[in-house]
N, C-alpha and C. Protein backbone atom coordinates (compact mmCIF):
# COMPACT_ATOMS: atom_id res chain seq x y z
N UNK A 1 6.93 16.95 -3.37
CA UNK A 1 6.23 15.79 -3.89
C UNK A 1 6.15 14.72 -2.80
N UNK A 2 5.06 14.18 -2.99
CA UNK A 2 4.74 12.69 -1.49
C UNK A 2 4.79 11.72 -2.50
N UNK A 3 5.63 11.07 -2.47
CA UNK A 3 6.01 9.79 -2.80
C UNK A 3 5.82 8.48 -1.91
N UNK A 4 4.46 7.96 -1.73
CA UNK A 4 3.78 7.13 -0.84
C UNK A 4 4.05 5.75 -1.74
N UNK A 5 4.68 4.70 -0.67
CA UNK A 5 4.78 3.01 -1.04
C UNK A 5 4.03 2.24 -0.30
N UNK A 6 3.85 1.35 -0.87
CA UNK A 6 2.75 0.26 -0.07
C UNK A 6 3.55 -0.83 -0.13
N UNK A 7 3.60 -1.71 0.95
CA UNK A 7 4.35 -2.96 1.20
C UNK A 7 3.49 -3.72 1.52
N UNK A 8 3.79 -5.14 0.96
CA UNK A 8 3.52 -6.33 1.37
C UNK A 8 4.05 -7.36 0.82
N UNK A 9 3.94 -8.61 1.03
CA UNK A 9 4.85 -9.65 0.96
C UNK A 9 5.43 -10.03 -0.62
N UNK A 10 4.38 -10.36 -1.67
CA UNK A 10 4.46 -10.90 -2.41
C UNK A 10 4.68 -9.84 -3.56
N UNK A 11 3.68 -8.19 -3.42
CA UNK A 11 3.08 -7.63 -4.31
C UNK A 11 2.37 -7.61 -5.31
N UNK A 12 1.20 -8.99 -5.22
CA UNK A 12 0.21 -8.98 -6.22
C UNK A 12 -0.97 -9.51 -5.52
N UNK A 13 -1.38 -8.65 -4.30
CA UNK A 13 -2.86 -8.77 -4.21
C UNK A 13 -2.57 -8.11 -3.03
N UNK A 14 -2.40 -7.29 -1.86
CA UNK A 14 -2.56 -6.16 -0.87
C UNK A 14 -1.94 -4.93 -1.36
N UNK A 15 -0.80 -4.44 -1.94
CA UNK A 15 -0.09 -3.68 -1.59
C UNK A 15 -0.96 -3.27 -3.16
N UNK A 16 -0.63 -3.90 -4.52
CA UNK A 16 -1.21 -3.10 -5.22
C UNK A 16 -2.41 -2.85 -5.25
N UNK A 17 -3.22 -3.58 -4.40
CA UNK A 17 -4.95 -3.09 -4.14
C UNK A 17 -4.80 -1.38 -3.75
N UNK A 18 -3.76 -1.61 -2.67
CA UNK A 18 -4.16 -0.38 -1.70
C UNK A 18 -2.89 0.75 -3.07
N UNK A 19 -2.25 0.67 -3.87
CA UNK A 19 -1.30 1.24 -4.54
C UNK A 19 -2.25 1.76 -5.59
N UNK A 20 -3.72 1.05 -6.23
CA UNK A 20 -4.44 1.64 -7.39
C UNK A 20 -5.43 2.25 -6.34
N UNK A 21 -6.34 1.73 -5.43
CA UNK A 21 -6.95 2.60 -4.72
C UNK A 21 -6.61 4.06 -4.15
N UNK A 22 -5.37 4.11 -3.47
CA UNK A 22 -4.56 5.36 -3.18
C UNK A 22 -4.18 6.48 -4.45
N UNK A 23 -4.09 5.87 -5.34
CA UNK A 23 -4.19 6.40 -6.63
C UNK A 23 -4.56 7.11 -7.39
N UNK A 24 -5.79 6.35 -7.46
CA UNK A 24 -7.82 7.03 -7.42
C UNK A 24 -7.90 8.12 -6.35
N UNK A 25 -7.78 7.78 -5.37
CA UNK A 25 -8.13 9.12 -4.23
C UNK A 25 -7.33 10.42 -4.79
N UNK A 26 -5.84 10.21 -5.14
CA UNK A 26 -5.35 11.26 -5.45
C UNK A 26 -5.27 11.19 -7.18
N UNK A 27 -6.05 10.92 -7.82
CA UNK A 27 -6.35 11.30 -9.19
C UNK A 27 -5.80 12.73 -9.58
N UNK A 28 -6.24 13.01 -8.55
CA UNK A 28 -6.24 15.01 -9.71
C UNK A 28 -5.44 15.63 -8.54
N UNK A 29 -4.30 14.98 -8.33
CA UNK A 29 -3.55 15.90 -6.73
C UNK A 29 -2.10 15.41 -8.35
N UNK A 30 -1.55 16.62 -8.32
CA UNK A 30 -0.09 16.54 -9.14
C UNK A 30 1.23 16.27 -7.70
N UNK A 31 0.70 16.57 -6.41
CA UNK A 31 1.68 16.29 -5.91
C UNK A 31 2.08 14.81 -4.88
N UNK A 32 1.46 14.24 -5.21
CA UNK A 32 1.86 12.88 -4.81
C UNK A 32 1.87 11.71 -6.33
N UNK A 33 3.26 11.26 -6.11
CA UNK A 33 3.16 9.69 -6.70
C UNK A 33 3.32 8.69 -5.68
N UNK A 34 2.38 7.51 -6.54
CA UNK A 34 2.27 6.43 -5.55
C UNK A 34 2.92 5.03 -5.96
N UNK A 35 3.15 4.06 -5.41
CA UNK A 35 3.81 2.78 -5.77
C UNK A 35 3.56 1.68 -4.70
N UNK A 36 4.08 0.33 -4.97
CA UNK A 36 4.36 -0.81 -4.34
C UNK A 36 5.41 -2.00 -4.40
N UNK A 37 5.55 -2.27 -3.70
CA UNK A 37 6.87 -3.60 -3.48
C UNK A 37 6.24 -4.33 -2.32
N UNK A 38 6.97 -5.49 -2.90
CA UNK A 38 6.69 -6.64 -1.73
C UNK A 38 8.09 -7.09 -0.67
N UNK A 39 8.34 -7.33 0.09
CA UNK A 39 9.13 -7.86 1.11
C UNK A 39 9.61 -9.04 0.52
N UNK A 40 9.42 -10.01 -0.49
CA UNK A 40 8.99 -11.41 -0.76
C UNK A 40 8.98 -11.11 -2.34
N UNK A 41 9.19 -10.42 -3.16
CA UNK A 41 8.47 -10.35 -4.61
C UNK A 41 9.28 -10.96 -5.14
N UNK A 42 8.43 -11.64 -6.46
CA UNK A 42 9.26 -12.36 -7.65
C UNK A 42 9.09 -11.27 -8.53
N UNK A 43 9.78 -10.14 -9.19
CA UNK A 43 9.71 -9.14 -9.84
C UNK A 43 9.05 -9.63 -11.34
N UNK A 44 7.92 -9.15 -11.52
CA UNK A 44 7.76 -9.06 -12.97
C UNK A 44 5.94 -10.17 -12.74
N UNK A 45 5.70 -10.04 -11.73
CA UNK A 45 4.23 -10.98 -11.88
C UNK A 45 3.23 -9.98 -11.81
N UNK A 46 1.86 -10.60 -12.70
CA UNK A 46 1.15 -9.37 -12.56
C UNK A 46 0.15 -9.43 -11.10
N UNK A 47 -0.77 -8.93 -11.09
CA UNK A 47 -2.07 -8.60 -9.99
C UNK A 47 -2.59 -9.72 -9.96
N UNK A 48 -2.88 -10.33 -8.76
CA UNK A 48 -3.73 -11.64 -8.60
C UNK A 48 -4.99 -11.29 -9.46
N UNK A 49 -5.65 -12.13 -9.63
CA UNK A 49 -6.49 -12.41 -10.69
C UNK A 49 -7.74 -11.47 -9.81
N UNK A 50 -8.32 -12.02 -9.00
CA UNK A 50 -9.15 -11.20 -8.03
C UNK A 50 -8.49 -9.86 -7.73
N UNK A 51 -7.59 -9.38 -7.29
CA UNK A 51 -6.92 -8.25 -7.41
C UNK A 51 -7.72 -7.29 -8.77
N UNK A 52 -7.44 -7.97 -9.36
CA UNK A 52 -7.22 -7.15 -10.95
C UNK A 52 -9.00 -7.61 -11.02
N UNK A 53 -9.80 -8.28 -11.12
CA UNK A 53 -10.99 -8.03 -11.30
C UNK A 53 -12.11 -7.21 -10.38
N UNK A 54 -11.63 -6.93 -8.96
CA UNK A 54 -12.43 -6.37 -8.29
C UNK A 54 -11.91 -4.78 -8.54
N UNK A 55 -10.65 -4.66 -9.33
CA UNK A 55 -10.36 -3.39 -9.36
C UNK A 55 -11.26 -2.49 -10.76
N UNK A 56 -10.72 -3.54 -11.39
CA UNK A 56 -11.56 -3.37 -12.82
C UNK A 56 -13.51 -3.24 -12.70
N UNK A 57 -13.50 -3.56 -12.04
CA UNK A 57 -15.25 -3.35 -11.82
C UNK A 57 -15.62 -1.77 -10.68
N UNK A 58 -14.02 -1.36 -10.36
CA UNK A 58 -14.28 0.30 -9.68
C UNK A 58 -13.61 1.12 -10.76
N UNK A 59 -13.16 0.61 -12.19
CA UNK A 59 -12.75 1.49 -13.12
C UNK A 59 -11.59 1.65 -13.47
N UNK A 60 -10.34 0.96 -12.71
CA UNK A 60 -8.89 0.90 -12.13
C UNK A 60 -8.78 -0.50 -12.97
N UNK A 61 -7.39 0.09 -14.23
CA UNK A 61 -7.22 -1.14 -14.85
C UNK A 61 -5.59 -1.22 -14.28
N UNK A 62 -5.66 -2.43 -13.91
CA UNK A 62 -4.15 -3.38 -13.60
C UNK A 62 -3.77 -3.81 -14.28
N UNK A 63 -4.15 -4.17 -15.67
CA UNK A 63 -3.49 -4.84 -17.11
C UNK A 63 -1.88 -4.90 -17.01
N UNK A 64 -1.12 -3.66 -17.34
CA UNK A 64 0.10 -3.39 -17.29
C UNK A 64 0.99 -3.40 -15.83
N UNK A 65 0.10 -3.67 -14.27
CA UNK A 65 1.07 -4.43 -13.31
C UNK A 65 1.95 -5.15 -13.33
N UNK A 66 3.38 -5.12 -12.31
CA UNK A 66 4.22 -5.99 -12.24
C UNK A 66 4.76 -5.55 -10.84
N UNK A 67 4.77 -7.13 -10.57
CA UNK A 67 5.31 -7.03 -8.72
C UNK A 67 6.87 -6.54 -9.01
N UNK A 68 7.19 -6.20 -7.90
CA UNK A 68 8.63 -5.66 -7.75
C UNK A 68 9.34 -5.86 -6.29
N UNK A 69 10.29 -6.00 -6.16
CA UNK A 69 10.68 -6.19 -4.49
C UNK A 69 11.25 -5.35 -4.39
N UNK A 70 10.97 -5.18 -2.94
CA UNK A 70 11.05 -3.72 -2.37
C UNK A 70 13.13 -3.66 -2.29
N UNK A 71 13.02 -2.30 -2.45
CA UNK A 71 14.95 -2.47 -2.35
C UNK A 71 15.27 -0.54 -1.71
N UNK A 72 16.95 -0.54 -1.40
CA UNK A 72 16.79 0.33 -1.26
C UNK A 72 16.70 1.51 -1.68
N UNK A 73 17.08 1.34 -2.87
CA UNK A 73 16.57 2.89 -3.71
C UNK A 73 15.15 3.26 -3.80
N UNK A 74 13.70 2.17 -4.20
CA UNK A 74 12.74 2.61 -3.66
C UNK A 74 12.37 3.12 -2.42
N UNK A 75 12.84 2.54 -1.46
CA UNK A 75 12.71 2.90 -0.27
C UNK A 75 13.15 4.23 0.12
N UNK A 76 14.15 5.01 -0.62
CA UNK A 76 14.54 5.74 -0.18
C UNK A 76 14.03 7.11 -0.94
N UNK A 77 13.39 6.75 -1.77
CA UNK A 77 12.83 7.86 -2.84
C UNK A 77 11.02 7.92 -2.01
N UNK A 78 10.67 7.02 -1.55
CA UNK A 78 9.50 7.10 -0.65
C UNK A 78 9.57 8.29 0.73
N UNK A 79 8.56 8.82 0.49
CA UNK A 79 8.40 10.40 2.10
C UNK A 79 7.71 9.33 2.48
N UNK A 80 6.42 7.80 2.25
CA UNK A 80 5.69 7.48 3.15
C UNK A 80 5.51 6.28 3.32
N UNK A 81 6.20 5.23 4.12
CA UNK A 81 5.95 3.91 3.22
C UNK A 81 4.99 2.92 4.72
N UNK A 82 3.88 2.36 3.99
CA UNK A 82 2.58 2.13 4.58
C UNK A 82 2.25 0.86 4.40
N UNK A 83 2.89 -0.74 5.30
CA UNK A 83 3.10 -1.92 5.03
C UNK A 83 1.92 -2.43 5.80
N UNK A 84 1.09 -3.60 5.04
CA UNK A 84 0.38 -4.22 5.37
C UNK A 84 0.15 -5.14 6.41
N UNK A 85 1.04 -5.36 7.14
CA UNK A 85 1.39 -6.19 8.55
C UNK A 85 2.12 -5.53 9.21
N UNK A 86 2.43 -5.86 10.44
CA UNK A 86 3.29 -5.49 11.36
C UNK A 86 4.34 -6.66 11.20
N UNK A 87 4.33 -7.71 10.83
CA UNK A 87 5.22 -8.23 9.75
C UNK A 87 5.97 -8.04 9.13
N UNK A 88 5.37 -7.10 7.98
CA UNK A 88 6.12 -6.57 6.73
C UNK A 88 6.88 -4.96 7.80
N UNK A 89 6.31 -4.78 8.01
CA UNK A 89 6.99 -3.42 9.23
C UNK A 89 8.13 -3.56 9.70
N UNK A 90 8.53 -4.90 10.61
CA UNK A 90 9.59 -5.54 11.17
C UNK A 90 10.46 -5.59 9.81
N UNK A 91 10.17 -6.09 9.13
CA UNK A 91 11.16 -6.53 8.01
C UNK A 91 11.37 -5.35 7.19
N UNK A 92 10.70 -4.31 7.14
CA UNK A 92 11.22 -3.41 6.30
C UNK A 92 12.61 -2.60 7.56
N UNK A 93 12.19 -2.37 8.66
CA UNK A 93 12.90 -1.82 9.61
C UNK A 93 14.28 -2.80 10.18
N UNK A 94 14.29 -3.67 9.66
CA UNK A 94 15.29 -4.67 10.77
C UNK A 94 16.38 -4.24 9.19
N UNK A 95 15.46 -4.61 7.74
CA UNK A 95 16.66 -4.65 6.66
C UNK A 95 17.09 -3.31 6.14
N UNK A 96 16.08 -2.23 6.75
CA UNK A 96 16.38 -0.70 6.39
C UNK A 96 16.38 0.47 7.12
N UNK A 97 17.14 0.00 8.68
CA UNK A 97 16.69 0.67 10.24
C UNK A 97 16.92 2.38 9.79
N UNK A 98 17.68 2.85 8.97
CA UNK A 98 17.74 4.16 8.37
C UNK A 98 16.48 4.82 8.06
N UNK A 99 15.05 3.91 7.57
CA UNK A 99 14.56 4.22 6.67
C UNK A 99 13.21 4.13 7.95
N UNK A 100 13.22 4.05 9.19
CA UNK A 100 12.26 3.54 9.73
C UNK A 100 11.45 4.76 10.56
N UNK A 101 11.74 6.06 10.08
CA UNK A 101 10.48 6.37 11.17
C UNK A 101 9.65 7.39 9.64
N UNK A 102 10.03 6.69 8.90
CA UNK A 102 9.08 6.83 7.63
C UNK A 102 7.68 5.85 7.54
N UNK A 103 8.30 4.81 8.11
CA UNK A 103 7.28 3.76 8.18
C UNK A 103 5.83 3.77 8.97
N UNK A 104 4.98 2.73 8.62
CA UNK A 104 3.70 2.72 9.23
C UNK A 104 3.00 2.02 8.70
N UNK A 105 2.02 1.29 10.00
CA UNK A 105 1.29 0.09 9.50
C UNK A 105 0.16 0.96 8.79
N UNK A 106 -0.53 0.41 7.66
CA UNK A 106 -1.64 0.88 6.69
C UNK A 106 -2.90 1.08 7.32
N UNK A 107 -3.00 0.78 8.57
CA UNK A 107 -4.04 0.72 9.09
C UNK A 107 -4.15 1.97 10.68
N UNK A 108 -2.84 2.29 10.93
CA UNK A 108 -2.27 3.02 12.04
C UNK A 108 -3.40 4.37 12.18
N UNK A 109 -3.56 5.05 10.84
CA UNK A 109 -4.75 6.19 11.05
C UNK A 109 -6.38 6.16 11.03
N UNK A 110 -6.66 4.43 10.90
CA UNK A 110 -7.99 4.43 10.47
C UNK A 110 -8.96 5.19 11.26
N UNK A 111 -10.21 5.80 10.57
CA UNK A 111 -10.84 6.06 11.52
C UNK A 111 -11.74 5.21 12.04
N UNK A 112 -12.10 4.18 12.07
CA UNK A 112 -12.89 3.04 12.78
C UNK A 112 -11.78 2.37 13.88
N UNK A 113 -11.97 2.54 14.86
CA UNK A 113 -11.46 1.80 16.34
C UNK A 113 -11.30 0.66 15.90
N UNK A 114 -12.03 -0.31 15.37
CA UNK A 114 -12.36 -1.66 14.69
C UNK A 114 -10.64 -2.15 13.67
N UNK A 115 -10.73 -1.60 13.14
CA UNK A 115 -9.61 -1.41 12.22
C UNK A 115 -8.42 -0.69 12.49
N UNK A 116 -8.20 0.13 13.44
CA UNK A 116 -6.93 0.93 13.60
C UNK A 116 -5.76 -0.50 14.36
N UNK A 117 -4.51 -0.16 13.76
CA UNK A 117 -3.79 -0.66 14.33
C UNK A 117 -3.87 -2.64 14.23
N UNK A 118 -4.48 -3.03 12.67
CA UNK A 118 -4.82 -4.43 12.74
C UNK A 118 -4.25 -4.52 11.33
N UNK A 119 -3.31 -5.65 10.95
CA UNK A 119 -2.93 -6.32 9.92
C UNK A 119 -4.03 -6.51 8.95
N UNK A 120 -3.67 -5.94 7.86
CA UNK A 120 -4.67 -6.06 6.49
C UNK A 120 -4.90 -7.71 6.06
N UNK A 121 -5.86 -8.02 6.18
CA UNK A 121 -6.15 -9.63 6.38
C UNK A 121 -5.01 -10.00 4.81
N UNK A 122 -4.25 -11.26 4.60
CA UNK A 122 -4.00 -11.46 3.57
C UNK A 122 -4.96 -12.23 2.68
N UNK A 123 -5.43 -12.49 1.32
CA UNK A 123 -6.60 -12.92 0.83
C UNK A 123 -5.58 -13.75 0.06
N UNK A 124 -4.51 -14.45 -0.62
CA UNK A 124 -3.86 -15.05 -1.37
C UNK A 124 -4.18 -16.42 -0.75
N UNK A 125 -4.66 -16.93 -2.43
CA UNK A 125 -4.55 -18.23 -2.13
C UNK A 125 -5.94 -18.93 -1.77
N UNK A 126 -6.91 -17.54 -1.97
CA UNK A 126 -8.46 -17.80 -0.95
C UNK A 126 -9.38 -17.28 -2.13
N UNK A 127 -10.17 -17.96 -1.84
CA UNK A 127 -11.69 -16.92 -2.77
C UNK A 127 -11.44 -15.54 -3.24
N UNK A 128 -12.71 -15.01 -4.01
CA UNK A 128 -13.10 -13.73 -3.94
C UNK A 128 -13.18 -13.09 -3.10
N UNK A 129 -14.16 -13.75 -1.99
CA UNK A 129 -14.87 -12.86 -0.72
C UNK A 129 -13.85 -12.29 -0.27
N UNK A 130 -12.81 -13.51 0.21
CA UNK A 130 -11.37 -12.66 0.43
C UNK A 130 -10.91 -11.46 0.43
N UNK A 131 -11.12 -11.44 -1.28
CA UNK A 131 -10.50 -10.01 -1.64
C UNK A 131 -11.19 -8.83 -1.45
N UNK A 132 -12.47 -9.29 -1.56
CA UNK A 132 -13.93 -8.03 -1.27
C UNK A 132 -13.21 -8.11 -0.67
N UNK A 133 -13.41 -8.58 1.03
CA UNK A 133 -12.85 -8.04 2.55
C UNK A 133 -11.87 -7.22 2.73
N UNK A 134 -10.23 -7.58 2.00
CA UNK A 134 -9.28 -6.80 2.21
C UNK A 134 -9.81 -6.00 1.65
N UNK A 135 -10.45 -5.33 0.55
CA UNK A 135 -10.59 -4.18 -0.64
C UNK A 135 -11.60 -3.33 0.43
N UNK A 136 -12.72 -3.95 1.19
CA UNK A 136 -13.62 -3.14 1.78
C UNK A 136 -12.36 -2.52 3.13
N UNK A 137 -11.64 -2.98 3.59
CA UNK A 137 -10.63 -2.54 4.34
C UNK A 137 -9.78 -1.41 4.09
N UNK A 138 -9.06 -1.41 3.34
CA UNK A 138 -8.48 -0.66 2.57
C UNK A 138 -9.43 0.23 2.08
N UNK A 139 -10.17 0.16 1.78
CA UNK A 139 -11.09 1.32 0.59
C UNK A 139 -11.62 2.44 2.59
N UNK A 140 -11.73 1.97 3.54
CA UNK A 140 -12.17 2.24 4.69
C UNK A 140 -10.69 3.23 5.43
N UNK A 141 -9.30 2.32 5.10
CA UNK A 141 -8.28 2.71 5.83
C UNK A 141 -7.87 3.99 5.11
N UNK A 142 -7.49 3.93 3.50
CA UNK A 142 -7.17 5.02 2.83
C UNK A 142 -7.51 6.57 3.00
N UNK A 143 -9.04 6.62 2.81
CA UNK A 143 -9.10 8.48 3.37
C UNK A 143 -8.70 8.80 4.41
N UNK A 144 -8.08 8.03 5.77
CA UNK A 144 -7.54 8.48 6.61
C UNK A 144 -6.19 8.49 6.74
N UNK A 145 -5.79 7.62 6.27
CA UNK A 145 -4.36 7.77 5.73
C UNK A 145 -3.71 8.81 5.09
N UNK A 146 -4.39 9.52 3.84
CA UNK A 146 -4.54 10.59 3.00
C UNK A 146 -4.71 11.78 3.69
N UNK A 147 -5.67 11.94 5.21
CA UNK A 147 -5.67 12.90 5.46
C UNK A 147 -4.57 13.26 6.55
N UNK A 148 -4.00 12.05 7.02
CA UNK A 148 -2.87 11.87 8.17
C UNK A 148 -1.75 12.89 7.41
N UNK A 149 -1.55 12.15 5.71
CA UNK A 149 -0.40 13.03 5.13
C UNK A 149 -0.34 14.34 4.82
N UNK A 150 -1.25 14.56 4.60
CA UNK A 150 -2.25 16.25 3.83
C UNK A 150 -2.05 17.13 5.50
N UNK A 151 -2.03 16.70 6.14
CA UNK A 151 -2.02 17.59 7.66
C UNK A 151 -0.83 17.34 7.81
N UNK A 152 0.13 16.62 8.08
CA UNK A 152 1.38 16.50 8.29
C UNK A 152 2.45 16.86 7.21
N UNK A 153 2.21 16.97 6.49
CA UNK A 153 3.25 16.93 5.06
C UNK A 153 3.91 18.72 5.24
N UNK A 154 5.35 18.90 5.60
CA UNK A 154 5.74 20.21 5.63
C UNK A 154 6.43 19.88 4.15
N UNK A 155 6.46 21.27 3.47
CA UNK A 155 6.61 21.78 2.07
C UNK A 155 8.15 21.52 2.07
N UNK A 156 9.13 22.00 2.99
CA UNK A 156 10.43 20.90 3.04
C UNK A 156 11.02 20.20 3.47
N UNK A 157 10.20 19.05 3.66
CA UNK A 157 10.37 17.86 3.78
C UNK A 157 10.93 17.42 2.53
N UNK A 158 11.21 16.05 2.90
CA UNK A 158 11.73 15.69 1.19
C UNK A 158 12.53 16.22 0.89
């Protein structure tokens, strides 16, 4: 089983964007579950408002979301964990150096040159457009991400 996490600071507007999108891609795959935590979370808040409406208009309901902070038992039940900054990277690795060559920035496999290797813009706190932007990002970074794991993933691992 691939047990893929998404990190970011707060967990209610990057990590679960890219946590219901990643989701969707693997709809009908029984062998991956997916999740998110924030570096920063107040446990129990739901999806930024934009979060949750740009998701809801691709079919993906967030209703029942709740941020969670990242700890180490999630962390350690994760084969893939895929943080939105090089930021959140540092901080997952400095507070969980055990846990670090699991890690990787969300953007590390993109296939656009443009995007590989660049911090997922944060949109909190900002407009809509905002969130389009990160969402068109993410919706761009994910199939390559997906296929990074699908080629790499040995059967015992985990």
């Amino acid at each position: 089983m691939k047990n893929v996490l998404f990190v970011c600071t707060g967990n209610t507007c990057r990590s679960p964007m890219a946590e219901a999108l990643f989701r969707d891609l693997v709809r009908e795959r029984a062998d991956y579950q997916v999740a998110s935590a924030g570096v920063a979370a107040a446990p129990g808040m739901p999806a930024s408002k934009h979060t949750a409406a740009l998701l809801k208009e691709r079919g993906i309901d967030l209703s029942s979301f709740q941020s969670r902070m990242l700890d180490r038992q999630t962390l350690a039940q994760a084969t893939h964990v895929f943080a939105m900054s090089s930021h959140h990277m540092a901080a997952i690795v400095d507070e969980f150096p055990e846990e670090a060559d699991k890690v990787y920035l969300v953007s590390e496999f993109a296939a656009e040159d443009a995007l590989r290797g660049r911090d997922v813009s944060d949109p909190f706190g900002q407009g809509r457009s905002a969130y389009e932007e990160t969402l068109r990002s993410l919706e761009k970074m994910l199939p390559s991400l997906l296929a990074y794991i699908d080629q790499t993933w040995k059967k015992n691992d985990g």
